[in-house]
Every structure is written in structure tokens, then in C-alpha cells.
N, C-alpha and C. Protein backbone atom coordinates (compact mmCIF):
# COMPACT_ATOMS: atom_id res chain seq x y z
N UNK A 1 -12.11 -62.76 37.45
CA UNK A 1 -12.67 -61.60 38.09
C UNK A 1 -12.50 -60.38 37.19
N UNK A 2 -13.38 -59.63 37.30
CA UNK A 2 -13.37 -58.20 36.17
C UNK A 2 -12.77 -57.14 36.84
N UNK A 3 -12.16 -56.03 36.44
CA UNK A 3 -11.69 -55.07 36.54
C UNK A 3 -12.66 -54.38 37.24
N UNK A 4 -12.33 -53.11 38.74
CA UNK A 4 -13.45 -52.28 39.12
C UNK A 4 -13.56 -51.33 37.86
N UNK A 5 -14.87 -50.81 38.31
CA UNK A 5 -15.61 -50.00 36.86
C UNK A 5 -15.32 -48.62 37.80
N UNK A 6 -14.84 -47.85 37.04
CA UNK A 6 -14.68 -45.69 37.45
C UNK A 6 -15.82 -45.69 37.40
N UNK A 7 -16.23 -44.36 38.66
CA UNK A 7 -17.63 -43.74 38.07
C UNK A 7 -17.37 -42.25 37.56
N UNK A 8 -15.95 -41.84 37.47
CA UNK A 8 -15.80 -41.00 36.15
C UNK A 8 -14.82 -41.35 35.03
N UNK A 9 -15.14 -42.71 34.60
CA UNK A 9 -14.74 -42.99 33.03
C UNK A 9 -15.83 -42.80 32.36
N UNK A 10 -15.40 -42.45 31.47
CA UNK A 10 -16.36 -41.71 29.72
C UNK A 10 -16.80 -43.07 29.59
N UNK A 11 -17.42 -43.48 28.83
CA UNK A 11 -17.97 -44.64 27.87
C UNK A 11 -17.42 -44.37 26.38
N UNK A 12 -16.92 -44.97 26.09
CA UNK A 12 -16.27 -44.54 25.04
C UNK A 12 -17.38 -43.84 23.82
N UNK A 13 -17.03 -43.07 22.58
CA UNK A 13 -18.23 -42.57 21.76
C UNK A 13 -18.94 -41.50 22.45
N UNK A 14 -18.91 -40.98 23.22
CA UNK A 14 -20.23 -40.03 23.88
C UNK A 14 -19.14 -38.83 24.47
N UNK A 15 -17.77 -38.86 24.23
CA UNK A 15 -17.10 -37.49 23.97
C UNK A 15 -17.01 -36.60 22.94
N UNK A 16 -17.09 -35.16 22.97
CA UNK A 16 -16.65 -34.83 21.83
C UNK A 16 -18.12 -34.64 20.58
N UNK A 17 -17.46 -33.98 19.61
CA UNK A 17 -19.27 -33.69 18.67
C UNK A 17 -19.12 -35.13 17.81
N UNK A 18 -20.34 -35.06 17.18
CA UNK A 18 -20.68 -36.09 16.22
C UNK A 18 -20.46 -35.95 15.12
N UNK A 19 -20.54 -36.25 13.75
CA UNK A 19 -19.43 -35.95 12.64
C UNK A 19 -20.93 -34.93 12.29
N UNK A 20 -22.59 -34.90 12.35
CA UNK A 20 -23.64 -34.54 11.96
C UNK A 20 -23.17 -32.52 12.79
N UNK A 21 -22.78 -32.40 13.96
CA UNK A 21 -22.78 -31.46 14.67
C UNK A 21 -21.13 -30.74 13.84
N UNK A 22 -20.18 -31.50 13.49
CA UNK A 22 -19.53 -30.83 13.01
C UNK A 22 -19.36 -30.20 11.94
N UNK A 23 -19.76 -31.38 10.98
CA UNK A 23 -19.96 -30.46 9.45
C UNK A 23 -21.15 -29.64 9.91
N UNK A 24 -22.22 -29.34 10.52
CA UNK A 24 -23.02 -28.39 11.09
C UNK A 24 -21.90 -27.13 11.43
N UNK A 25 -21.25 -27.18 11.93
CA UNK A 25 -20.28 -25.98 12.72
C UNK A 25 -19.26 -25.66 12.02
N UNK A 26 -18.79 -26.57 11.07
CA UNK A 26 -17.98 -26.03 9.42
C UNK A 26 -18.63 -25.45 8.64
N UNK A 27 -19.84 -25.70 8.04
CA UNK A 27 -20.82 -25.03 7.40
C UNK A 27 -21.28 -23.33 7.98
N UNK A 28 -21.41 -23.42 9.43
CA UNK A 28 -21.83 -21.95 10.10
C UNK A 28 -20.23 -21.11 10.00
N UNK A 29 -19.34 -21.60 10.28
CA UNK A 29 -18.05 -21.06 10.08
C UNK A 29 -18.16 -20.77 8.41
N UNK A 30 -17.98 -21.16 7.47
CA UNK A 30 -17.88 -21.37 5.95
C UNK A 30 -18.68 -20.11 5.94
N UNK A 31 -19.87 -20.41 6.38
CA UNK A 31 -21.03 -19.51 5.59
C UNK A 31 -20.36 -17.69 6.65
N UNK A 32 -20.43 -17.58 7.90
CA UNK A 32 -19.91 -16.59 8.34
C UNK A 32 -18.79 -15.93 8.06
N UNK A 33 -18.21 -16.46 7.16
CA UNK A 33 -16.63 -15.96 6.55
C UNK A 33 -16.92 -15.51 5.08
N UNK A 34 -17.81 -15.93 4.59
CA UNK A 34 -18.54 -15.21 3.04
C UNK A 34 -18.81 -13.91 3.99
N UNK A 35 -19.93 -13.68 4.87
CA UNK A 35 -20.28 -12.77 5.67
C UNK A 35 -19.14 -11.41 5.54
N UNK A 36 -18.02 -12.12 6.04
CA UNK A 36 -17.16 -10.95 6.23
C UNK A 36 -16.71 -10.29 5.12
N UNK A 37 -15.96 -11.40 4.31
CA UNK A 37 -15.32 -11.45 3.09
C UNK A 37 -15.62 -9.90 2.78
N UNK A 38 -16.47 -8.87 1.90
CA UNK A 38 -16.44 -7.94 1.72
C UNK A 38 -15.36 -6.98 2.68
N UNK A 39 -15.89 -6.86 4.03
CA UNK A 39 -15.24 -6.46 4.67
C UNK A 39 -13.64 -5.86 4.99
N UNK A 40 -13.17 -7.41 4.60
CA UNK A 40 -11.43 -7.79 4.69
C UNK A 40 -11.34 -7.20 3.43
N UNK A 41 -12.05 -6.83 2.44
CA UNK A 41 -11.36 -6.66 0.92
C UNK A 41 -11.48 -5.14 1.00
N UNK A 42 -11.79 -4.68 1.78
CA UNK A 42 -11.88 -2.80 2.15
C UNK A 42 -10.55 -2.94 2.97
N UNK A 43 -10.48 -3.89 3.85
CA UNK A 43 -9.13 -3.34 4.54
C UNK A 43 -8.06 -3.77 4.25
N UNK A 44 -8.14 -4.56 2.86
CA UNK A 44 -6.71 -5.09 2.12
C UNK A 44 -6.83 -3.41 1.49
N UNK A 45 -7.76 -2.97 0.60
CA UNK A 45 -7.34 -2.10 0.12
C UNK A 45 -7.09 -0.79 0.33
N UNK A 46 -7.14 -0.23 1.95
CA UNK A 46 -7.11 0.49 2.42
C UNK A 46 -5.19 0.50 2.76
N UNK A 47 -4.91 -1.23 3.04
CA UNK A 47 -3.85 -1.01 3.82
C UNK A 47 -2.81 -0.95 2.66
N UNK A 48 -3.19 -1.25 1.24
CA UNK A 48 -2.33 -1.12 -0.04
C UNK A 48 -2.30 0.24 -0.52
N UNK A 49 -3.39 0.77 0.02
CA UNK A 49 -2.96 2.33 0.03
C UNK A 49 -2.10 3.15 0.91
N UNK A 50 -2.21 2.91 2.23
CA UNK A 50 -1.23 3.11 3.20
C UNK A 50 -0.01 2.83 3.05
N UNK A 51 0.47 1.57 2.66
CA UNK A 51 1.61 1.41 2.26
C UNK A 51 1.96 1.95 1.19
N UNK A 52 1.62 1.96 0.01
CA UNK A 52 1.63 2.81 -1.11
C UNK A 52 2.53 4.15 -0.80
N UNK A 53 1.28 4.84 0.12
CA UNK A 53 1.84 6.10 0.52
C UNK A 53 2.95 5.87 1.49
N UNK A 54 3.23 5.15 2.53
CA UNK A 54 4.57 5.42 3.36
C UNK A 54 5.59 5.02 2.53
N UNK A 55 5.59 4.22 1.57
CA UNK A 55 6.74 3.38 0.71
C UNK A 55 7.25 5.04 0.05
N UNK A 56 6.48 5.78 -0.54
CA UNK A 56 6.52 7.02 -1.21
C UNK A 56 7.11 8.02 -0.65
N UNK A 57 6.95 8.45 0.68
CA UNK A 57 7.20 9.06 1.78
C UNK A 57 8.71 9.01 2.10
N UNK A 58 8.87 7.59 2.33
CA UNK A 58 10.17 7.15 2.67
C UNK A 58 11.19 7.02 2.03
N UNK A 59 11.04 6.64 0.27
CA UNK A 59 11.68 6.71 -0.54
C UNK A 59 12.22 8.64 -0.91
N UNK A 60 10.80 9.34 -0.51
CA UNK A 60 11.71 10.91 -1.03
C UNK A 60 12.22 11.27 0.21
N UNK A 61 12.12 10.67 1.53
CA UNK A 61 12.84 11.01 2.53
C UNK A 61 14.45 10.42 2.24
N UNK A 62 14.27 9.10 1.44
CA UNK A 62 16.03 9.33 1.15
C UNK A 62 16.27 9.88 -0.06
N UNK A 63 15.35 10.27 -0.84
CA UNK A 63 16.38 10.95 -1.86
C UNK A 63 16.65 12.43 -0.99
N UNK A 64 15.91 13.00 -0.48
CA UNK A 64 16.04 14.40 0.12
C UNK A 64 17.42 13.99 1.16
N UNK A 65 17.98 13.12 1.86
CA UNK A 65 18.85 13.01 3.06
C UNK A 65 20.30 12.65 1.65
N UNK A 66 19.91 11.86 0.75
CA UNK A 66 21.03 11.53 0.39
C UNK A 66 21.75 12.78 -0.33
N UNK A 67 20.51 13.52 -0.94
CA UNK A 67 21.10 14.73 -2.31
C UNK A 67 21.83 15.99 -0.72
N UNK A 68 20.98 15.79 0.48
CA UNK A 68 21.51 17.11 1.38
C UNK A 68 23.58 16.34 2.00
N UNK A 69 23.38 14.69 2.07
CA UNK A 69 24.59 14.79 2.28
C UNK A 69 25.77 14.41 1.13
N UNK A 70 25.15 14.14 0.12
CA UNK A 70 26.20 13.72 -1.17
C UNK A 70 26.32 15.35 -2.00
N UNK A 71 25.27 15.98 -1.44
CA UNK A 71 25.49 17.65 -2.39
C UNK A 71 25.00 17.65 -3.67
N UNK A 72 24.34 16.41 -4.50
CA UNK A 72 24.12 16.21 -5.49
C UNK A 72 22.51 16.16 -5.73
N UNK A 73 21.95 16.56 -6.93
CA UNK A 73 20.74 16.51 -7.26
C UNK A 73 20.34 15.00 -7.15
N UNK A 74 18.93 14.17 -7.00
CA UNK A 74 18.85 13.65 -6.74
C UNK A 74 17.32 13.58 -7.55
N UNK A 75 16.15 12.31 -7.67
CA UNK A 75 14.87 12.53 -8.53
C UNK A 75 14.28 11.39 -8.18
N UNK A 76 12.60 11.71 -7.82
CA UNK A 76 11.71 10.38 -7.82
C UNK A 76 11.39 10.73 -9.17
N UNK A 77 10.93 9.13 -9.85
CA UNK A 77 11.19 8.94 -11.35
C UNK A 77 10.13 8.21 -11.47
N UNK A 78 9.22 7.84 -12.18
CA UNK A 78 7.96 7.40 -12.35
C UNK A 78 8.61 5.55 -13.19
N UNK A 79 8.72 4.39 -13.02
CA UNK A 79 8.93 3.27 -14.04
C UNK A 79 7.87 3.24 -14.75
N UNK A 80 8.63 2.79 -15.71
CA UNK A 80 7.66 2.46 -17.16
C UNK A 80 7.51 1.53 -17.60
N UNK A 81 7.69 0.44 -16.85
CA UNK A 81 7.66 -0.88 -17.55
C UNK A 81 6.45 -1.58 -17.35
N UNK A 82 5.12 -1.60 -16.91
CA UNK A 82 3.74 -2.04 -17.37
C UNK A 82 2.94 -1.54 -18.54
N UNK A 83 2.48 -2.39 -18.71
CA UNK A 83 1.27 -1.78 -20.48
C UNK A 83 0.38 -1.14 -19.80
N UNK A 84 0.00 0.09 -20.66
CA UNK A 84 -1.56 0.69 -20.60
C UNK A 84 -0.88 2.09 -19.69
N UNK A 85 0.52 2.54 -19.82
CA UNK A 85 0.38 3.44 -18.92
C UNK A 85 0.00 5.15 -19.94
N UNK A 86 -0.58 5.46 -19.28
CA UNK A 86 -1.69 6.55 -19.64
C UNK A 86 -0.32 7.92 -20.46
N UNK A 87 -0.29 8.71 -19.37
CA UNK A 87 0.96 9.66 -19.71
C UNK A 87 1.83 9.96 -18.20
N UNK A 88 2.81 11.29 -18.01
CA UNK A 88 3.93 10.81 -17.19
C UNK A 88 3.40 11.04 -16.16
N UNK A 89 2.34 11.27 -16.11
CA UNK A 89 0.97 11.43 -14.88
C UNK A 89 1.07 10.20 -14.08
N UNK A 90 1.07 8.94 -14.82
CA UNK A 90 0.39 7.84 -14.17
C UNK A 90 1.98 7.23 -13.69
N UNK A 91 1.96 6.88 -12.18
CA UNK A 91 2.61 6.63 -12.05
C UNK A 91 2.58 4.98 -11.06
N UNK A 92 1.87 4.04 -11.53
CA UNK A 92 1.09 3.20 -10.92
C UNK A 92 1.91 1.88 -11.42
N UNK A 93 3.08 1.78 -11.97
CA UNK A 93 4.15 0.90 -12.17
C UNK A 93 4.82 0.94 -10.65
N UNK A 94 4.87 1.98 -10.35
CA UNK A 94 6.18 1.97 -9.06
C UNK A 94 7.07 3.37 -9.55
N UNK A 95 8.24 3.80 -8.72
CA UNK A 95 9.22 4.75 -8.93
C UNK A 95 10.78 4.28 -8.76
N UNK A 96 11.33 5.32 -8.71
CA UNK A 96 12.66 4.90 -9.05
C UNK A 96 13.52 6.32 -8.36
N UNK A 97 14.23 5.91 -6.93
CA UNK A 97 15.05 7.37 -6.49
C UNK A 97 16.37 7.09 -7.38
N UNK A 98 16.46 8.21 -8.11
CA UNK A 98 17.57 8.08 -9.22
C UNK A 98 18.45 9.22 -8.82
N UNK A 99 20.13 9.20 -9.23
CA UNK A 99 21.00 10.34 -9.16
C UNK A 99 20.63 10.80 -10.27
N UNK A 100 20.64 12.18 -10.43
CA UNK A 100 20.29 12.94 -11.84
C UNK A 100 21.36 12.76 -12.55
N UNK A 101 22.71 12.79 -12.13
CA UNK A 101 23.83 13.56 -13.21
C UNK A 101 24.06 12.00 -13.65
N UNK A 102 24.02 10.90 -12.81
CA UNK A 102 24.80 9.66 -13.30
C UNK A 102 23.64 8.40 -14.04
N UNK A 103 22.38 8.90 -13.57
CA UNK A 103 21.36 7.99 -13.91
C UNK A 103 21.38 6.62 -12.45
N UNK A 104 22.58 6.45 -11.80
CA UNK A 104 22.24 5.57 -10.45
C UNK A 104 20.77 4.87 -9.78
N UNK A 105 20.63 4.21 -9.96
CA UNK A 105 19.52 4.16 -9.48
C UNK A 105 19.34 3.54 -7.95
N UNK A 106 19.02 4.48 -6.96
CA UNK A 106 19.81 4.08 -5.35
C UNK A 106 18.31 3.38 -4.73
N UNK A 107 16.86 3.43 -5.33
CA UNK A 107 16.35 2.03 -4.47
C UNK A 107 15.19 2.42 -6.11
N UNK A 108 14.55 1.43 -6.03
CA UNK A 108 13.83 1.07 -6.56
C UNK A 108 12.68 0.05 -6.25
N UNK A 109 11.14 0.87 -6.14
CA UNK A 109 10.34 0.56 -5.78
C UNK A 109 8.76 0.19 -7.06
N UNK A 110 8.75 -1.23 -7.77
CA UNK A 110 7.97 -1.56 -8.52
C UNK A 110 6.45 -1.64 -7.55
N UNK A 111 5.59 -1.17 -8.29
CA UNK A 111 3.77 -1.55 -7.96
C UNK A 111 3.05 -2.82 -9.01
N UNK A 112 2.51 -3.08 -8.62
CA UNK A 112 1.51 -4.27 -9.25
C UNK A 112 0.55 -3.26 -9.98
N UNK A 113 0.25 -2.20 -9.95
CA UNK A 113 -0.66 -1.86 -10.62
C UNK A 113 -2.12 -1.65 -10.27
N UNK A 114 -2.07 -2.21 -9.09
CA UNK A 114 -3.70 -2.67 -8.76
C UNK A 114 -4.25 -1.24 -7.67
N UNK A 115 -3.39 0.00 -8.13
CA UNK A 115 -3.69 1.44 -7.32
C UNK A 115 -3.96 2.35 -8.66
N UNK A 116 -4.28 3.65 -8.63
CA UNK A 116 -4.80 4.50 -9.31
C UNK A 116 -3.21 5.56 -8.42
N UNK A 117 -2.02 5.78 -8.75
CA UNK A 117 -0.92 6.53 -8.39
C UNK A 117 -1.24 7.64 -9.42
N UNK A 118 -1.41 9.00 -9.18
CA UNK A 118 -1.38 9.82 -10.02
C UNK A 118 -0.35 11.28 -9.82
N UNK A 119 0.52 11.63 -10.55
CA UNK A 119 1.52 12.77 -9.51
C UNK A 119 0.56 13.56 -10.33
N UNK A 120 0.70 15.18 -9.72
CA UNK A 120 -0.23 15.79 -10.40
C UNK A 120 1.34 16.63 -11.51
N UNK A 121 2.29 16.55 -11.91
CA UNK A 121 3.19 17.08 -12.71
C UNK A 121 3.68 16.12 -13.93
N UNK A 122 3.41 16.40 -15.11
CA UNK A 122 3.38 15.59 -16.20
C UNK A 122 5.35 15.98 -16.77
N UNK A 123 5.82 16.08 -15.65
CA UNK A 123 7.46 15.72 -15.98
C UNK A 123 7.41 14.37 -15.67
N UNK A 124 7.28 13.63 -15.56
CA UNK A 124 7.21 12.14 -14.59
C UNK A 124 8.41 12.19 -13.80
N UNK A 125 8.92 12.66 -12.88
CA UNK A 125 10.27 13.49 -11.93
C UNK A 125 9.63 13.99 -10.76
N UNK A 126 9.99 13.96 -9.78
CA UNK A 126 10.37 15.04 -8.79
C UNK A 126 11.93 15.09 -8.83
N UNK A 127 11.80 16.21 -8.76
CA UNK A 127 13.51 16.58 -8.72
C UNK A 127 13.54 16.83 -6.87
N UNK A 128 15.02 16.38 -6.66
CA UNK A 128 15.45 17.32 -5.27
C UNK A 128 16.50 17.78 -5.62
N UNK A 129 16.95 18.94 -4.78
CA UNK A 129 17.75 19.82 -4.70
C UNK A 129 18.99 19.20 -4.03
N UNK A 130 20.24 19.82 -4.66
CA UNK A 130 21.43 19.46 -3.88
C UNK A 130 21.46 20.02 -2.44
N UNK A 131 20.51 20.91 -1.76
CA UNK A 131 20.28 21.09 -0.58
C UNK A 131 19.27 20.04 0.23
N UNK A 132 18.78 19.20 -0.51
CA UNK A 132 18.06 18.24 -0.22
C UNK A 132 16.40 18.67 -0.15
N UNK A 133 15.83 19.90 -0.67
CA UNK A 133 14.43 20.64 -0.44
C UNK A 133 13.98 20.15 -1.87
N UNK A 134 12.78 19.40 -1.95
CA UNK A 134 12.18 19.12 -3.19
C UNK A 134 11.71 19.93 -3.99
N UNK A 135 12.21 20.16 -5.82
CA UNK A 135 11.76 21.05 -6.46
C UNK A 135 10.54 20.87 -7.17
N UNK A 136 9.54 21.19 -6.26
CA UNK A 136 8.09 20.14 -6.48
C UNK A 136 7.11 21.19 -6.88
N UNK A 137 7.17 22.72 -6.87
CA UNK A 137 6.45 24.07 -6.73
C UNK A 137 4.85 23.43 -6.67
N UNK A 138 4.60 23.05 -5.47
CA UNK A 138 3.43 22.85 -5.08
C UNK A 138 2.57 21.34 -5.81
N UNK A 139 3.27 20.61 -5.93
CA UNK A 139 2.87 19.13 -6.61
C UNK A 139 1.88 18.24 -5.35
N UNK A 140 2.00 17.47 -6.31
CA UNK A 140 0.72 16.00 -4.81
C UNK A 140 1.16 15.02 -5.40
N UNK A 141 0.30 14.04 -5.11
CA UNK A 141 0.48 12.44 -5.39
C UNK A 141 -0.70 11.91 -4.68
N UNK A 142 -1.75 11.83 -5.66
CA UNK A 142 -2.87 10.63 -5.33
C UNK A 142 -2.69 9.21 -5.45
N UNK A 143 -2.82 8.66 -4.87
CA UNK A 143 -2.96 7.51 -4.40
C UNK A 143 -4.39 7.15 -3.88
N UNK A 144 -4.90 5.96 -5.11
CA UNK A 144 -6.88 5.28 -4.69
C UNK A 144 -7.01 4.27 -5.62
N UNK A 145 -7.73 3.42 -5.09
CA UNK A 145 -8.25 2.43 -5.65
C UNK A 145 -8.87 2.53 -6.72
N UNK A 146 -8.76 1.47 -7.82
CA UNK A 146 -9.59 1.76 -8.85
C UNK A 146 -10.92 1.54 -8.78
N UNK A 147 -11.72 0.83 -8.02
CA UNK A 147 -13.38 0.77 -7.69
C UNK A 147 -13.83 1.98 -7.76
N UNK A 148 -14.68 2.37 -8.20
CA UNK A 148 -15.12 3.72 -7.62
C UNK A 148 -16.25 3.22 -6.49
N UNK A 149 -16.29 2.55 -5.44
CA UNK A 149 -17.18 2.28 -4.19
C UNK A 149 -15.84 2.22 -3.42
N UNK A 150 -14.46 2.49 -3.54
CA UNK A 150 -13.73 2.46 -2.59
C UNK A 150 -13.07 4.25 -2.59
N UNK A 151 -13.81 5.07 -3.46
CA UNK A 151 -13.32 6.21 -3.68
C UNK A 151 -12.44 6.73 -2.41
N UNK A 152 -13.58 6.69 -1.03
CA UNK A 152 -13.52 7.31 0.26
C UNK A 152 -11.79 6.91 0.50
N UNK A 153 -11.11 6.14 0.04
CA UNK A 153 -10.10 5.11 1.01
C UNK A 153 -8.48 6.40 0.01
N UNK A 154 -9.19 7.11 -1.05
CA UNK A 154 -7.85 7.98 -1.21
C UNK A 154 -7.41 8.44 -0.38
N UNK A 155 -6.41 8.84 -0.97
CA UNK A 155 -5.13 9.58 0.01
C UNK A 155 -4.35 10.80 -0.85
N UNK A 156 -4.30 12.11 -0.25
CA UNK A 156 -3.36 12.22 -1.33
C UNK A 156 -1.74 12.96 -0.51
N UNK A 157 -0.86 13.11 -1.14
CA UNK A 157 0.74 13.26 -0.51
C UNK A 157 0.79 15.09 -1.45
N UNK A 158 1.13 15.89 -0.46
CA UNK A 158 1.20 17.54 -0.69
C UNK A 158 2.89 17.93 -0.39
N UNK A 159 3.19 18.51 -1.67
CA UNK A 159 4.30 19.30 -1.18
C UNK A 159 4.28 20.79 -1.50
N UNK A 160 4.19 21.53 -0.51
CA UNK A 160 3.70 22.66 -1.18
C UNK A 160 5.31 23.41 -1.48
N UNK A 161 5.49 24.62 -2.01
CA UNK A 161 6.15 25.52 -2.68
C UNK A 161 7.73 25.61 -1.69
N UNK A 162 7.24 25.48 -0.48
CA UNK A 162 8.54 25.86 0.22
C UNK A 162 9.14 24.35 0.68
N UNK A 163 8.85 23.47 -0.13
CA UNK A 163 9.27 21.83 0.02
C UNK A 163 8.62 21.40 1.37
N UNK A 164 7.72 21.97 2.28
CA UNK A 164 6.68 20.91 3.42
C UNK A 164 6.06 19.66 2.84
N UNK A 165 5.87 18.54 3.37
CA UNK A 165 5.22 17.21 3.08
C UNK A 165 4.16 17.55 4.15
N UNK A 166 3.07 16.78 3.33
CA UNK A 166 2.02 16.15 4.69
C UNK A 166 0.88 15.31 3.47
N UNK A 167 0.88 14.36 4.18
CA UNK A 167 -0.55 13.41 3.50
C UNK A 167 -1.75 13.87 3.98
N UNK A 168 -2.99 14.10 3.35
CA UNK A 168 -4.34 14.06 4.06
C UNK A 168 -5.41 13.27 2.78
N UNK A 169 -6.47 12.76 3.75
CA UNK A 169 -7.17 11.48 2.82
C UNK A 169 -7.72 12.35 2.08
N UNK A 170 -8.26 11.67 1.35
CA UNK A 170 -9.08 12.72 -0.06
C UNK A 170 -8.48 12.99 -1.14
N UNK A 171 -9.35 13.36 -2.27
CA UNK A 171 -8.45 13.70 -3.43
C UNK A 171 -7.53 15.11 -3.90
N UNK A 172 -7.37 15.92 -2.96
CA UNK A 172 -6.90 17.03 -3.53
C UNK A 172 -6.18 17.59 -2.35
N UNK A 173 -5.54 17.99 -2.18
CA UNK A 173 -4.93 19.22 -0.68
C UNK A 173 -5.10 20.24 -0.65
N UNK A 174 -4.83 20.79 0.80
CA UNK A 174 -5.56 21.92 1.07
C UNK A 174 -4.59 22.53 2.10
């Protein structure tokens, strides 16, 4: 005698796509991800600028906290260890929060290179003050991609005369 037959068992084979419908739907996936691709490569380089700039931010926020509680001068320092660097302008290696009097070097932050970092002061230094107020007399720090079709995505970092910070996008401050 045979087994009763379900009248909701599958038949086996007739679940599920066919191997013709899937590479169909790998192919529309494949091809819609070229689609984007541009896209994601604006917001990788948007967000390597962002970080760029908070890494920058945060690093002279401790040299400024450490020089106001150690009493000691304190310096963002431009590294020099990639080829092709221009003059003490370019600062697109990375920096270095250094003690002035001892040479210490209390963090150290290397770049890949793949930003356009420019301070606008050809000491390659920011100095801070043993009061912890940056001796910057009105300096910046651009930060942009090297494409020029990603120009829009600069940033630049302002310290004006009385040691205030503030970032605003674009190339110059105001």
C-alpha cells in the first residue's frame, strides 16, 4: 500500500528560482552596483576628509589641554617622511603633537597621502602656548582631494589671531 499523498507538499524542483533566473538576478545586482560605484567613491572621499579634519582638531585640542596643564610649550609639526613633499606647506604625510623644549613626541598621526593637507604657514609648526592658546596669528589648514571634480568636498580649519577654531567647507575662511 502507498503512502497518503499532501495536498500541500511541493513536488520536488518547482521551489525556489532556476539557476537561468538567478544568474539573471546576479547579473542585475552586478550591473546596478557599477551604477552606484561612482557614487560611494564621493562619499569615501568626503568621509577621508572629515576625518582628516576631526583627527586635526583633536590632536591640537590635546596639544592646547596638555601645554595649559603641563605649563609647557607644546607644537603641531608637519612629518616628513613621504617622497614628493612640496615645501613646509604641504602637510599631507600626517603631523606630529610634539613638546617643543624636549622634542617628545605625545601622539602621532601618519596620512597615506591620498589628501591635498595644506597649512597656510611655511614654518611647518603650529606652536601652542604654555597657556595652552595657539600661536597661529590667523593660520588655516586646507584639507581636499586631489581630483579637481571633487573640489566642492574641501574643507578648510581657521584659527584666527585671538586662538578661536572653527572649520567651514571651502577653500579659504572668512
Amino acid at each position: 500500500m502507498s503512502p497518503p499523498v499532501s495536498r500541500n507538499r511541493v513536488a520536488f524542483g518547482s521551489s525556489g528560482f532556476s539557476w537561468a533566473e538567478c544568474l539573471c538576478a546576479v547579473a542585475l545586482i552586478a550591473t546596478l552596483s557599477m551604477l552606484a560605484l561612482p557614487s560611494l567613491e564621493l562619499l569615501a572621499q568626503r568621509v577621508r576628509v572629515d576625518m582628516t579634519r576631526d583627527r586635526w582638531l583633536s590632536d591640537l585640542d590635546l596639544a592646547r589641554s596638555w601645554s595649559a596643564r603641563v605649563g609647557a610649550m607644546s607644537a603641531l609639526s608637519r612629518r616628513t617622511g613621504c617622497p614628493g613633499l612640496g615645501d613646509a606647506r604641504d602637510w599631507r604625510c600626517g603631523w606630529q603633537v610634539i613638546v617643543v623644549n624636549s622634542g617628545e613626541v605625545l601622539r602621532d598621526t601618519p596620512l597615506r597621502g591620498d589628501l591635498s593637507v595644506v597649512y597656510s604657514s611655511s614654518t611647518g609648526e603650529l606652536r601652542v602656548a604654555a597657556s595652552g592658546d595657539p600661536m597661529s596669528a590667523g593660520a588655516s589648514l586646507r584639507i581636499k582631494p586631489w581630483r579637481a571634480e571633487w573640489v566642492s568636498l574641501a574643507t578648510t580649519i581657521c584659527l584666527n589671531i585671538a586662538g578661536r577654531v572653527h572649520w567651514q567647507l571651502g577653500e579659504g575662511c572668512s
